[in-house]
Protein backbone atom coordinates (compact mmCIF):
# COMPACT_ATOMS: atom_id res chain seq x y z
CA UNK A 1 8.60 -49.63 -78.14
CA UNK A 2 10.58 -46.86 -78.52
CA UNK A 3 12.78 -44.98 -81.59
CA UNK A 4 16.65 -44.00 -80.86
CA UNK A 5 17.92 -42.32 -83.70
CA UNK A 6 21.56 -42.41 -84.40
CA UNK A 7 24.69 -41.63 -81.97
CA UNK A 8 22.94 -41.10 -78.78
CA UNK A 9 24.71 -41.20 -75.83
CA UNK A 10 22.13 -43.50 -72.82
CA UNK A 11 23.32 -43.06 -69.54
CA UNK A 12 22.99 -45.83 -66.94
CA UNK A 13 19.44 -46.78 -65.08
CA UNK A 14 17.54 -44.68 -68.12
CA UNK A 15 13.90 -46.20 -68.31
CA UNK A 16 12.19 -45.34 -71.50
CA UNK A 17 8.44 -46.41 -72.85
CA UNK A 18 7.52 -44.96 -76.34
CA UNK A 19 9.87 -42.35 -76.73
CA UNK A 20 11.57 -40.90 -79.92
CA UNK A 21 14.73 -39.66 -79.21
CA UNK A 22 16.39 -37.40 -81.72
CA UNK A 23 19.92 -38.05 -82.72
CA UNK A 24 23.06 -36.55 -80.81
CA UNK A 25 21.30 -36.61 -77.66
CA UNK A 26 23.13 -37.74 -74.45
CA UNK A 27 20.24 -39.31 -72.61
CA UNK A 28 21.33 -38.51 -68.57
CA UNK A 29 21.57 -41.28 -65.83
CA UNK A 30 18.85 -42.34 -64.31
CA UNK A 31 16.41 -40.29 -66.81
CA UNK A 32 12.54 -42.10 -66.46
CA UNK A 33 10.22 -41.27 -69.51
CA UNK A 34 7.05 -42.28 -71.09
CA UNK A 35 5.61 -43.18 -67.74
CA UNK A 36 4.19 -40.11 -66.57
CA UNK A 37 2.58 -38.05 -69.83
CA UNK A 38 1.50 -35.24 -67.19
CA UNK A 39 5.15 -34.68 -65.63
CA UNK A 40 6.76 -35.77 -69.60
CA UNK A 41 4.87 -33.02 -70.82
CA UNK A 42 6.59 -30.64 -67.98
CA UNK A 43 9.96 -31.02 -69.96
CA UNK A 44 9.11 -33.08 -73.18
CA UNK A 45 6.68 -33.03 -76.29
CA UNK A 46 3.77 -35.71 -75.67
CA UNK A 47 1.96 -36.58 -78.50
CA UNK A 48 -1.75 -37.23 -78.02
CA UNK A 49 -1.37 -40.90 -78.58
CA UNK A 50 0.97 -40.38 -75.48
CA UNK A 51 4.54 -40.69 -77.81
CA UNK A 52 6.87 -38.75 -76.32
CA UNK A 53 9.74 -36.78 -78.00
CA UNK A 54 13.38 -35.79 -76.93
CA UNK A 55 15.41 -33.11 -78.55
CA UNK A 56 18.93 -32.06 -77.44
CA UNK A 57 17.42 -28.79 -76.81
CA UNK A 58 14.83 -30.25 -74.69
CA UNK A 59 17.81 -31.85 -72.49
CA UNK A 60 19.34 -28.21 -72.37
CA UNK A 61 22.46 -29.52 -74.92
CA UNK A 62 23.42 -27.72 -77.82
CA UNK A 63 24.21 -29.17 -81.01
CA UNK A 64 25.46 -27.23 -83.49
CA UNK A 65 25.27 -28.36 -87.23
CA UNK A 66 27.89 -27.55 -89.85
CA UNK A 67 26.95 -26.94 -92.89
């Protein structure tokens, strides 16, 4: 139930429940979203259907994009 866009990086015991994660994001170990759209909404964008979206920039990673 959940969207991983291409080349992200899912570290071990990561629990996700409709999430949309954005590519070149390296998901941490142990990360737990989509569970708790209070404490999500802390760190993450929650939709109001309770979808909740990962950036890089929301992880604190920088991706930088040649152009």
């Amino acid at each position: 139930d959940s969207v991983i866009l291409p080349n992200v990086d899912i570290g071990r015991n990561v629990h996700l429940r409709r999430v949309i994660v954005e590519k070149n994001c390296k998901i941490p170990e142990g990360l737990k979203v989509g569970f708790d759209p209070v404490e999500d909404s802390k760190r993450f964008y929650v939709t109001d259907k309770g979808i909740t979206l990962i950036t890089p920039e929301m992880l604190g990673q920088k991706v930088y994009y040649l152009r």
